[in-house]
N, C-alpha and C. Protein backbone atom coordinates (compact mmCIF):
# COMPACT_ATOMS: atom_id res chain seq x y z
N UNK A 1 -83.90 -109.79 -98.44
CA UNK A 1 -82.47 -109.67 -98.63
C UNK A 1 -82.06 -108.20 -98.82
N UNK A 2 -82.87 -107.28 -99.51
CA UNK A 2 -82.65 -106.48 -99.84
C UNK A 2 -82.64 -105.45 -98.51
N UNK A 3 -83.74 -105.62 -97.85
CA UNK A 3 -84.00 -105.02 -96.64
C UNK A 3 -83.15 -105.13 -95.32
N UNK A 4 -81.90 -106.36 -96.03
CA UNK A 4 -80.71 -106.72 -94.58
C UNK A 4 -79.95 -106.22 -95.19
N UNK A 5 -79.70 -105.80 -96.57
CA UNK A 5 -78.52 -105.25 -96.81
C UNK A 5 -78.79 -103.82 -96.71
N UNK A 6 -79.56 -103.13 -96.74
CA UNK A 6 -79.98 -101.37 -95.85
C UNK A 6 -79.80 -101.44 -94.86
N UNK A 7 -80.12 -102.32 -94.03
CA UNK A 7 -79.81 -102.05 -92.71
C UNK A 7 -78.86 -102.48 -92.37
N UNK A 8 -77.77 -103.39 -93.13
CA UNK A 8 -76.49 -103.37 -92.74
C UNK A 8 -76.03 -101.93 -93.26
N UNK A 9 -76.00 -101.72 -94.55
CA UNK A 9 -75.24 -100.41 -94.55
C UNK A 9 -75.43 -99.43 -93.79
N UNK A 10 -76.91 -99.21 -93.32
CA UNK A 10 -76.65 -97.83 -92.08
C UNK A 10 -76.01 -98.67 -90.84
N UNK A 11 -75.77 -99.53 -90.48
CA UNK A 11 -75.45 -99.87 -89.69
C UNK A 11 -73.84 -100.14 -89.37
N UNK A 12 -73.36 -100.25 -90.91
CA UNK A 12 -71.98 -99.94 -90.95
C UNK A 12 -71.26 -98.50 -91.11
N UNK A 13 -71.88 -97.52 -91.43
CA UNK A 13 -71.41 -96.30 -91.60
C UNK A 13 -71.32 -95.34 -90.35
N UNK A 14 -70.65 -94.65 -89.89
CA UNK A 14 -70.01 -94.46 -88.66
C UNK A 14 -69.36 -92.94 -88.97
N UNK A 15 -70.47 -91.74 -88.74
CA UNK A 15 -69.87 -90.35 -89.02
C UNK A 15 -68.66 -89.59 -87.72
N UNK A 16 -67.60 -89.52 -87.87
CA UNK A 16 -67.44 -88.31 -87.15
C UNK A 16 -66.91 -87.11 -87.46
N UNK A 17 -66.95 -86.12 -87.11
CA UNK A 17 -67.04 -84.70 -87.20
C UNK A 17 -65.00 -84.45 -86.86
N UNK A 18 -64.54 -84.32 -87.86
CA UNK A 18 -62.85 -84.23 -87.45
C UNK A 18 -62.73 -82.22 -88.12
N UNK A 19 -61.96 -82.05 -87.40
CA UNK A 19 -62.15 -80.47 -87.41
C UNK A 19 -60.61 -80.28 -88.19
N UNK A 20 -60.54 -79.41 -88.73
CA UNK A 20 -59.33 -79.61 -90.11
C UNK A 20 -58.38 -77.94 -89.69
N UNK A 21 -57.24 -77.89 -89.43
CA UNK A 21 -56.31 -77.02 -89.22
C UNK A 21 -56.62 -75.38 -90.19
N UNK A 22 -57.26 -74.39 -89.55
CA UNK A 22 -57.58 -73.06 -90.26
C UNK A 22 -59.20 -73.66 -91.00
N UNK A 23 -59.80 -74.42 -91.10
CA UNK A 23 -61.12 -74.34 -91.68
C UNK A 23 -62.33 -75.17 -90.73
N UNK A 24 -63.51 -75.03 -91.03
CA UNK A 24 -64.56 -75.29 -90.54
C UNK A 24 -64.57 -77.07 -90.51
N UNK A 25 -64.93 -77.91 -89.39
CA UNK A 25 -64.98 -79.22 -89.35
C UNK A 25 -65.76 -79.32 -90.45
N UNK A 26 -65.07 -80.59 -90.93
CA UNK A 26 -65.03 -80.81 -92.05
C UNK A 26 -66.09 -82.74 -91.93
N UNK A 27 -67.07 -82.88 -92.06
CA UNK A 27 -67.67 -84.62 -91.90
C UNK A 27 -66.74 -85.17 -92.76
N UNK A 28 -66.36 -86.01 -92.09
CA UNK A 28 -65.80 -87.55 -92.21
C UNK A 28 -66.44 -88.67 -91.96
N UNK A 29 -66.17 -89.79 -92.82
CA UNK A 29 -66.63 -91.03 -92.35
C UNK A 29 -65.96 -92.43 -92.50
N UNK A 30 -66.43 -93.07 -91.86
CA UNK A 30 -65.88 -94.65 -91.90
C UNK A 30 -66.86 -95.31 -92.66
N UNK A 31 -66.60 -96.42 -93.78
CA UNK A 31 -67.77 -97.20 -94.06
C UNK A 31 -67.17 -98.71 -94.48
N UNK A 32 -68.21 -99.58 -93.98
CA UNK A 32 -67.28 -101.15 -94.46
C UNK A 32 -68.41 -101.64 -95.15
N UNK A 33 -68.39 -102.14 -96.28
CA UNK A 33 -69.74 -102.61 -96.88
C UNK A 33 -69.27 -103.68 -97.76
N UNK A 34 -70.33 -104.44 -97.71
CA UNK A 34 -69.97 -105.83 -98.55
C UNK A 34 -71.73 -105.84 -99.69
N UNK A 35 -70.99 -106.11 -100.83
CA UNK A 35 -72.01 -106.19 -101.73
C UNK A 35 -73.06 -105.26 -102.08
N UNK A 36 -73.15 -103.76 -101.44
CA UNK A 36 -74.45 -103.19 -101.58
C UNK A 36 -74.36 -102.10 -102.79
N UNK A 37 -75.86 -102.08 -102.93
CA UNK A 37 -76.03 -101.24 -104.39
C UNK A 37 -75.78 -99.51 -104.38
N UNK A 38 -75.78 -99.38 -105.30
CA UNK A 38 -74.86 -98.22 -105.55
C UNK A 38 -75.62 -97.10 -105.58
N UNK A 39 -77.01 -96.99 -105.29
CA UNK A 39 -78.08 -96.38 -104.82
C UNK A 39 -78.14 -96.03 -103.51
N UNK A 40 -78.20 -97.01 -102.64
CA UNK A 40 -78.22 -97.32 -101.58
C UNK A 40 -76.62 -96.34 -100.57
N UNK A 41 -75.52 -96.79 -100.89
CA UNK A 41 -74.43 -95.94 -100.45
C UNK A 41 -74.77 -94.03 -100.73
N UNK A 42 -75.24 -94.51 -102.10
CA UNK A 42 -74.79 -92.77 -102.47
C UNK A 42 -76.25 -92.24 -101.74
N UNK A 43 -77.27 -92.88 -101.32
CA UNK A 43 -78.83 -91.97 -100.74
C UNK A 43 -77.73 -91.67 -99.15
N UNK A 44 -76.99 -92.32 -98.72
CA UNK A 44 -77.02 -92.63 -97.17
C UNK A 44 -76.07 -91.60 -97.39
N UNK A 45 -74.54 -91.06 -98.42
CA UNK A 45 -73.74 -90.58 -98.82
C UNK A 45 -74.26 -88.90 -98.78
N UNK A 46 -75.08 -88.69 -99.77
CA UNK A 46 -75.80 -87.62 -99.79
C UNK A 46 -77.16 -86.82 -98.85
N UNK A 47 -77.42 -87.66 -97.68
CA UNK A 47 -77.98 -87.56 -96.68
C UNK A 47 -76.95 -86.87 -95.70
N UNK A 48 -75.73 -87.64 -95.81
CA UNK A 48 -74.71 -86.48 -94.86
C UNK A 48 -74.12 -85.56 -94.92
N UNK A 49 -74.06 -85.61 -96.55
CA UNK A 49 -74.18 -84.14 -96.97
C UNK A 49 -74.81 -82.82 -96.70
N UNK A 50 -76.14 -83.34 -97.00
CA UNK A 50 -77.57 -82.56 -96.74
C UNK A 50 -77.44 -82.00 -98.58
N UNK A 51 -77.66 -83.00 -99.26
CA UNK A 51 -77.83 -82.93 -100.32
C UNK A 51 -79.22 -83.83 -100.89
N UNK A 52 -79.76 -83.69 -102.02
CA UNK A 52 -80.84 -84.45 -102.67
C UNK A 52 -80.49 -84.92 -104.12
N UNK A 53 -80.78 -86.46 -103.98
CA UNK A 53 -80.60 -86.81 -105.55
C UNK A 53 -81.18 -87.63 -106.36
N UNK A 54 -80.91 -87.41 -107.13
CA UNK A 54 -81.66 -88.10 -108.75
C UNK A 54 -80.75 -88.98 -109.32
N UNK A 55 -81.26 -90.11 -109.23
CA UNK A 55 -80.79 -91.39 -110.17
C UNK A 55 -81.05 -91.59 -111.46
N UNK A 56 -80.05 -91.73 -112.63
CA UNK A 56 -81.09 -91.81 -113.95
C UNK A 56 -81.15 -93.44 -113.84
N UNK A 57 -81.87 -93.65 -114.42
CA UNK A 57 -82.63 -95.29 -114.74
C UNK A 57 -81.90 -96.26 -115.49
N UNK A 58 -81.51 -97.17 -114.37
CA UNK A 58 -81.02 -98.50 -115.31
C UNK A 58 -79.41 -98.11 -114.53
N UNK A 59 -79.43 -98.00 -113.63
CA UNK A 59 -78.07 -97.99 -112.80
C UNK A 59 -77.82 -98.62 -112.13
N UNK A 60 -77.05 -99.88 -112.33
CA UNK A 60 -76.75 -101.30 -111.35
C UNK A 60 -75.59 -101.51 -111.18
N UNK A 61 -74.74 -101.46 -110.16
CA UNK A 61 -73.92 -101.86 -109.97
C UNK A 61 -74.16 -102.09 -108.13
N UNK A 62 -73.37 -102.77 -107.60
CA UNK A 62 -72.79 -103.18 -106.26
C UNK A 62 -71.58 -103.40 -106.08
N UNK A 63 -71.32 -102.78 -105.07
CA UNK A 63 -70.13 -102.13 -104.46
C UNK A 63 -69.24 -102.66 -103.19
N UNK A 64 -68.53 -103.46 -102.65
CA UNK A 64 -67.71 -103.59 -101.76
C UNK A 64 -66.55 -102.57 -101.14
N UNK A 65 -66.76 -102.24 -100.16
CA UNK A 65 -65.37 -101.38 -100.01
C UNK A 65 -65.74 -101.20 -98.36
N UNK A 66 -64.16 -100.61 -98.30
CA UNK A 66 -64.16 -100.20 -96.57
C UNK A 66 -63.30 -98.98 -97.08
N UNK A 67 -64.06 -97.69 -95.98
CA UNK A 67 -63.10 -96.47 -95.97
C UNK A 67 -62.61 -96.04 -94.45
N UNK A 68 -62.08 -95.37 -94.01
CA UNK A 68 -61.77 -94.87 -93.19
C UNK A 68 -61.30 -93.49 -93.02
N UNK A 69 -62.56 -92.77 -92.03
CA UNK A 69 -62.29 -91.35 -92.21
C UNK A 69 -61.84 -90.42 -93.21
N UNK A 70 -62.85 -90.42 -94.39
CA UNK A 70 -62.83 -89.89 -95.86
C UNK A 70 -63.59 -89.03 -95.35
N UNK A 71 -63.50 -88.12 -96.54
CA UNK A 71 -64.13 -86.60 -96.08
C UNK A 71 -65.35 -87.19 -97.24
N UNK A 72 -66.52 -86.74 -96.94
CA UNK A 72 -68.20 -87.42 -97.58
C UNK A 72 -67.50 -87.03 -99.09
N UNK A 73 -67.70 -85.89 -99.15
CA UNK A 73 -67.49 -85.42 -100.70
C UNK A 73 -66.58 -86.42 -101.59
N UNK A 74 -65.23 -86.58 -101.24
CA UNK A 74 -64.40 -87.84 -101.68
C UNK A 74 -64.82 -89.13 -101.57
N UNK A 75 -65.63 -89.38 -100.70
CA UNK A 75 -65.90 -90.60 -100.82
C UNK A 75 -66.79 -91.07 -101.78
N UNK A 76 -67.68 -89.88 -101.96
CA UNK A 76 -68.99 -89.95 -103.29
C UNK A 76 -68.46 -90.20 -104.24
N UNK A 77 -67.24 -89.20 -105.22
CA UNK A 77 -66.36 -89.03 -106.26
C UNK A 77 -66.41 -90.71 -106.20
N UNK A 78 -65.07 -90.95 -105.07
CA UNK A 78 -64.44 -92.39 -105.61
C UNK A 78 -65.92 -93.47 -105.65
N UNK A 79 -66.46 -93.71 -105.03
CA UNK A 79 -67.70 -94.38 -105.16
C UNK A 79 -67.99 -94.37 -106.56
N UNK A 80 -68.57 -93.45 -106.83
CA UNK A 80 -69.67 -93.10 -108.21
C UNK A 80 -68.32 -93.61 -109.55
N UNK A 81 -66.62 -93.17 -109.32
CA UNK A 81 -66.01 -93.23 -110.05
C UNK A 81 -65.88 -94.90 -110.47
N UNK A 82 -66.03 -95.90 -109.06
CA UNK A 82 -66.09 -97.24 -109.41
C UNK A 82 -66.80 -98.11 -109.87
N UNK A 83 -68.23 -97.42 -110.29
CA UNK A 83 -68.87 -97.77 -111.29
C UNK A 83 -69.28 -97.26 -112.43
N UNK A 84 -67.98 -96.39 -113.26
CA UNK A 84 -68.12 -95.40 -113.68
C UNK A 84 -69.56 -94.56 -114.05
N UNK A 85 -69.77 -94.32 -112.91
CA UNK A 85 -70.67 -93.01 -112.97
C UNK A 85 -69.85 -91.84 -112.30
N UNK A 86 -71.32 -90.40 -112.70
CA UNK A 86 -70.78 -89.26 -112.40
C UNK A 86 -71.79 -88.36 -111.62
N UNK A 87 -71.95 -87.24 -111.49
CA UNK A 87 -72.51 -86.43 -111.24
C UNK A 87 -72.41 -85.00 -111.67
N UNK A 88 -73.93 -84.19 -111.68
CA UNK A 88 -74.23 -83.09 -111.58
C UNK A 88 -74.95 -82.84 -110.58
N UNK A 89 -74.36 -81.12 -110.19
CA UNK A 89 -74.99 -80.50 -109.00
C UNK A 89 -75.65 -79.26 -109.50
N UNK A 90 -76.86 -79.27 -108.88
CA UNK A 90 -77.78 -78.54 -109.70
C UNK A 90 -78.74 -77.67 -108.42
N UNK A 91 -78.32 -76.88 -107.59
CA UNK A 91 -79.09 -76.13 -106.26
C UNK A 91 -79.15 -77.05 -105.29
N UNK A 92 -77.98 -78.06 -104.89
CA UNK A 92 -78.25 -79.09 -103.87
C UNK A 92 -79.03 -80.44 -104.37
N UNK A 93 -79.17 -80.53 -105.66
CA UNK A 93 -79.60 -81.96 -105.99
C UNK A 93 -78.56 -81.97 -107.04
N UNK A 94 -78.26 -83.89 -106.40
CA UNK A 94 -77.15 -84.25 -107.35
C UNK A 94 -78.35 -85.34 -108.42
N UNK A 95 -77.48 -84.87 -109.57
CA UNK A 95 -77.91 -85.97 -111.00
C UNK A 95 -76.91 -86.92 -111.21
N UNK A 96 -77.17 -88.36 -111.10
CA UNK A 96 -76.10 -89.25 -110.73
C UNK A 96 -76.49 -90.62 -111.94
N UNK A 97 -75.36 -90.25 -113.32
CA UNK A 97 -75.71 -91.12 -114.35
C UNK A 97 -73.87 -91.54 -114.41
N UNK A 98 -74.35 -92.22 -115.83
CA UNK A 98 -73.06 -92.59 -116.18
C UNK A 98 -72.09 -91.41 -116.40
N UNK A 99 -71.03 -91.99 -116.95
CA UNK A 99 -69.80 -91.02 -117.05
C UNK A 99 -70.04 -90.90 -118.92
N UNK A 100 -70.60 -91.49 -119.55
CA UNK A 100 -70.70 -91.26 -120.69
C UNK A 100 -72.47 -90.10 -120.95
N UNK A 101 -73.58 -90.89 -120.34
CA UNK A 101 -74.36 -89.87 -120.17
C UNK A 101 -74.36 -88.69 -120.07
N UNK A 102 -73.46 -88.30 -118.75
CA UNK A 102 -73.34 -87.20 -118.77
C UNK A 102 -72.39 -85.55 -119.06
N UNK A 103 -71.45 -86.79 -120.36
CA UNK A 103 -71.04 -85.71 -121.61
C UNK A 103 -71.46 -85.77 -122.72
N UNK A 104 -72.49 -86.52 -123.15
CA UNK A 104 -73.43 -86.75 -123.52
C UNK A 104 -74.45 -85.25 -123.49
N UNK A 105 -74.59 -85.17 -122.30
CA UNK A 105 -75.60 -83.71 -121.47
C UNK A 105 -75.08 -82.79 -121.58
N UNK A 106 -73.74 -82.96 -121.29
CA UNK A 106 -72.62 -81.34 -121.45
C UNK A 106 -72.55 -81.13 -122.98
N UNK A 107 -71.96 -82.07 -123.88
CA UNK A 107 -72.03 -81.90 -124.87
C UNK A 107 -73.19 -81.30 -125.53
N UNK A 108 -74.26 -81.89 -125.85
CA UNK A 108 -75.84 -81.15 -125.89
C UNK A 108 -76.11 -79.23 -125.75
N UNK A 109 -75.73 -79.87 -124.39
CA UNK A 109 -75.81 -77.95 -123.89
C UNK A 109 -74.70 -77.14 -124.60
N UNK A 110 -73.87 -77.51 -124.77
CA UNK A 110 -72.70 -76.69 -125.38
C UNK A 110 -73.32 -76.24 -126.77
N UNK A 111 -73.08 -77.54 -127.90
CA UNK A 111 -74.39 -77.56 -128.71
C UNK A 111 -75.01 -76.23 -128.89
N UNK A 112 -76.10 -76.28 -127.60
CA UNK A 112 -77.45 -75.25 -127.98
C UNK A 112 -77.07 -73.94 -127.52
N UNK A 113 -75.89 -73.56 -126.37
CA UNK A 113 -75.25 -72.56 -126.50
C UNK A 113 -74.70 -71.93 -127.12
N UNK A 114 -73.71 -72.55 -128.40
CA UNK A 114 -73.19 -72.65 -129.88
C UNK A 114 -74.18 -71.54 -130.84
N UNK A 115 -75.19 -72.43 -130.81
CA UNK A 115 -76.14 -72.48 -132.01
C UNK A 115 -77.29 -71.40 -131.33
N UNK A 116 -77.57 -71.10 -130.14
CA UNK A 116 -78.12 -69.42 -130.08
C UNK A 116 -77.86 -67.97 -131.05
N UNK A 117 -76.73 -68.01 -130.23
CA UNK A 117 -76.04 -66.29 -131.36
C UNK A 117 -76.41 -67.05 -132.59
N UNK A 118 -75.73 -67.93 -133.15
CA UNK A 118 -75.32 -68.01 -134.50
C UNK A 118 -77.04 -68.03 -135.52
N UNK A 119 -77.57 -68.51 -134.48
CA UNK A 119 -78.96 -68.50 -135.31
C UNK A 119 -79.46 -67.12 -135.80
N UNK A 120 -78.96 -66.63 -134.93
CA UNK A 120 -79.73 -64.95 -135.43
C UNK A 120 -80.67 -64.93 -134.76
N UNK A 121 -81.29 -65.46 -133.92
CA UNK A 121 -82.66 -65.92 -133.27
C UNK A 121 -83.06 -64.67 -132.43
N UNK A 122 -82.51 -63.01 -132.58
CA UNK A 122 -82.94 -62.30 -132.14
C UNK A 122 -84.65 -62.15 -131.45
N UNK A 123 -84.56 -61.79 -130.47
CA UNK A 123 -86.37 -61.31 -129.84
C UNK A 123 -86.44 -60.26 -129.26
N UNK A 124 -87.81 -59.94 -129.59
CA UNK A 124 -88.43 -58.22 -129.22
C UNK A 124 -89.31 -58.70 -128.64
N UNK A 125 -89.79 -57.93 -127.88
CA UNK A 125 -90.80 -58.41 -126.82
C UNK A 125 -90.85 -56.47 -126.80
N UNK A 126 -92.49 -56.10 -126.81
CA UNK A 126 -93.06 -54.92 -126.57
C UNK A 126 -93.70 -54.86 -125.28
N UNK A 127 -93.73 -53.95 -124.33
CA UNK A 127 -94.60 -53.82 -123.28
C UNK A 127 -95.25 -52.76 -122.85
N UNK A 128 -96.03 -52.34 -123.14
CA UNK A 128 -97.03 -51.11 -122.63
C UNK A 128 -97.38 -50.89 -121.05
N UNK A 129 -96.76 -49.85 -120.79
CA UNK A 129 -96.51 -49.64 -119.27
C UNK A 129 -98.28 -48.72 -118.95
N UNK A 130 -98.51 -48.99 -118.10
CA UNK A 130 -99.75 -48.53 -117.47
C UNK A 130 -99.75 -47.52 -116.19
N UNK A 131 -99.11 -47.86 -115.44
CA UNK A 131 -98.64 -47.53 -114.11
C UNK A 131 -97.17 -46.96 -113.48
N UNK A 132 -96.21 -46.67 -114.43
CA UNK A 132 -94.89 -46.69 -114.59
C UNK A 132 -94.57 -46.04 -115.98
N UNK A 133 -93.45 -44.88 -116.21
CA UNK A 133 -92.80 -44.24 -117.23
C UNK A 133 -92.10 -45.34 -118.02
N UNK A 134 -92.18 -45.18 -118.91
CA UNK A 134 -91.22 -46.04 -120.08
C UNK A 134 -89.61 -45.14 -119.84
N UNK A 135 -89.76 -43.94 -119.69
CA UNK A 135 -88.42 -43.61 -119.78
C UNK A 135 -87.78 -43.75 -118.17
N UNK A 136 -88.38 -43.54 -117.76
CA UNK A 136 -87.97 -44.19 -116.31
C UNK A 136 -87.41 -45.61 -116.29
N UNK A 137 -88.06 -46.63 -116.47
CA UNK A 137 -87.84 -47.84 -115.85
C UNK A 137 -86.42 -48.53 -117.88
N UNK A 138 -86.52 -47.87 -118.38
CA UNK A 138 -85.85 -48.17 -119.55
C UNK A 138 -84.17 -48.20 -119.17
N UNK A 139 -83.78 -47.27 -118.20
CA UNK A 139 -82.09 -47.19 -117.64
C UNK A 139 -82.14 -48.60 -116.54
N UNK A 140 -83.51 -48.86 -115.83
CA UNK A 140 -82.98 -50.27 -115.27
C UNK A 140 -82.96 -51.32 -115.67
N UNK A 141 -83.95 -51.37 -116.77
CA UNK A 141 -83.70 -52.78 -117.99
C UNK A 141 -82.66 -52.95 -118.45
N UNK A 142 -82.07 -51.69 -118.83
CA UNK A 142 -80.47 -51.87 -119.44
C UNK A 142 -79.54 -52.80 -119.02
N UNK A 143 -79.47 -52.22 -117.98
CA UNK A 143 -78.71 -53.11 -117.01
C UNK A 143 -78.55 -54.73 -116.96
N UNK A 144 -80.07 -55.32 -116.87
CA UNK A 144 -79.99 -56.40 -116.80
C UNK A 144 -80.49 -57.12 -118.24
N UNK A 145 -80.37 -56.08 -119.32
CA UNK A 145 -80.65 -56.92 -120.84
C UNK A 145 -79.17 -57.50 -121.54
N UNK A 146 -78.89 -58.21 -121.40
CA UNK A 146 -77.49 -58.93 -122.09
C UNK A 146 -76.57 -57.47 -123.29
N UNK A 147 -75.42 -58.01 -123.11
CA UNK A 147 -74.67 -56.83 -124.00
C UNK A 147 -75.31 -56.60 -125.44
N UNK A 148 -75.72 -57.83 -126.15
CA UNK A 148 -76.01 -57.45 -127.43
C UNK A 148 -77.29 -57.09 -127.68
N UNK A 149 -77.98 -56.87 -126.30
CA UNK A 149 -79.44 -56.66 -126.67
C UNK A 149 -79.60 -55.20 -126.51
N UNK A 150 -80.89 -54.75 -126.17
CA UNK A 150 -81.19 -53.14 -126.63
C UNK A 150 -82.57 -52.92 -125.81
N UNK A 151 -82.84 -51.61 -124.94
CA UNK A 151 -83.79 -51.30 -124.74
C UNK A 151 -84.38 -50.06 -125.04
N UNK A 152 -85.66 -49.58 -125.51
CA UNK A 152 -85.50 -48.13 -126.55
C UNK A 152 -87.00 -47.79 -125.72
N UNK A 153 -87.20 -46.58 -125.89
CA UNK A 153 -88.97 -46.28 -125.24
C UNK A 153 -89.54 -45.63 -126.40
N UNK A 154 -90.75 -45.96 -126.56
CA UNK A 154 -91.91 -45.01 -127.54
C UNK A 154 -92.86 -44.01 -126.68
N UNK A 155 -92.25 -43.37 -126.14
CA UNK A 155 -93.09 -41.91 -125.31
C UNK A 155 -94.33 -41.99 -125.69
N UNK A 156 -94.66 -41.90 -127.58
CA UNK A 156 -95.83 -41.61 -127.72
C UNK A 156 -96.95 -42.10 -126.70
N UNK A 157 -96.73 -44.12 -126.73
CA UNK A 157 -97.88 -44.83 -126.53
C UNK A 157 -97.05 -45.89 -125.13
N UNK A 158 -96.17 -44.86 -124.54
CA UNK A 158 -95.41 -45.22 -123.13
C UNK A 158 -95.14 -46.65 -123.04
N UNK A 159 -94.33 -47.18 -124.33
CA UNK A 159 -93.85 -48.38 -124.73
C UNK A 159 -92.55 -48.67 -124.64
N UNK A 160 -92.35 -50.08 -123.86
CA UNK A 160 -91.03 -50.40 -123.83
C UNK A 160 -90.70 -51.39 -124.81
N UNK A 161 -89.01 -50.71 -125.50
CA UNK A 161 -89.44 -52.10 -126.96
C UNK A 161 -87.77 -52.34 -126.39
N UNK A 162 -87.73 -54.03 -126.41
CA UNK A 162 -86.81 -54.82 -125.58
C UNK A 162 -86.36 -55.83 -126.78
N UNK A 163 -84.82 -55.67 -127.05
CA UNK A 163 -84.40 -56.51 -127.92
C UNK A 163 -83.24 -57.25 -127.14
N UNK A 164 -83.34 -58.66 -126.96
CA UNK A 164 -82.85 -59.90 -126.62
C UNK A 164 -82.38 -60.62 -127.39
């Protein structure tokens, strides 16, 4: 059963390429589906994308619907939105949980972003250059060491001392 309802859904989905006034054709699609799981739409969904994704566990729902010539991206949104799930995009892989999960995740991270500075959790990290000036390479660390951090050289023993 499971294996007629995959192959009905690729078999109902129907891409064409509609080209959009001042921007790059834009994929569109048609899809008519009766009963299929919500895995199943969004793998075939994100395949026309040219995207990759991750399901979190314990995600059931099935889905009925017919679209007509939706642009992929919208059609994912409303999809994922009708069983309230969501997504994150993370370098071309989508993370595809609930809508509570994943402020749940935002929340979290905010959280541990919060609670960095405030910790004081300052770090030094020393490095003894071998092959390379400490006072040399100390103006390009700068650059890429965050505003509140610090990079200093010890000439004596051609040490780079790096505060993060």
């Amino acid at each position: 059963m499971k294996l007629e309802r995959a192959i009905a859904l690729l078999l109902l989905v129907a891409v064409a390429v509609v080209p959009c006034a001042g921007e790059e054709a834009e994929a569109r699609l048609s899809m008519d589906v009766k009963g299929a799981p919500i895995q199943s739409i969004v793998r075939v969904l994100v395949e026309l994308g040219g995207r990759q994704v991750v399901f979190d566990p314990g995600l059931d729902c099935a889905l009925t619907l017919k679209l007509h010539e939706v642009p992929w991206l919208k059609t994912l949104d409303t999809v994922l939105r009708a069983c309230d799930l969501g997504y994150e995009e993370t370098g071309g892989v989508l993370w595809v949980a609930t809508a509570s999960r994943l402020r749940e995740e935002a929340e979290s991270r905010r959280r541990l972003r919060e609670a960095r500075p405030a910790g004081g959790g300052e770090s030094l990290a020393l490095y003894r250059l071998t092959w390379a000036r400490a006072e040399e390479m100390a103006p390009l660390l700068k650059r890429l060491v965050a505003p509140e951090g610090d990079v200093t050289v010890e000439p004596r023993t051609n040490t780079l001392i790096i505060r993060y």
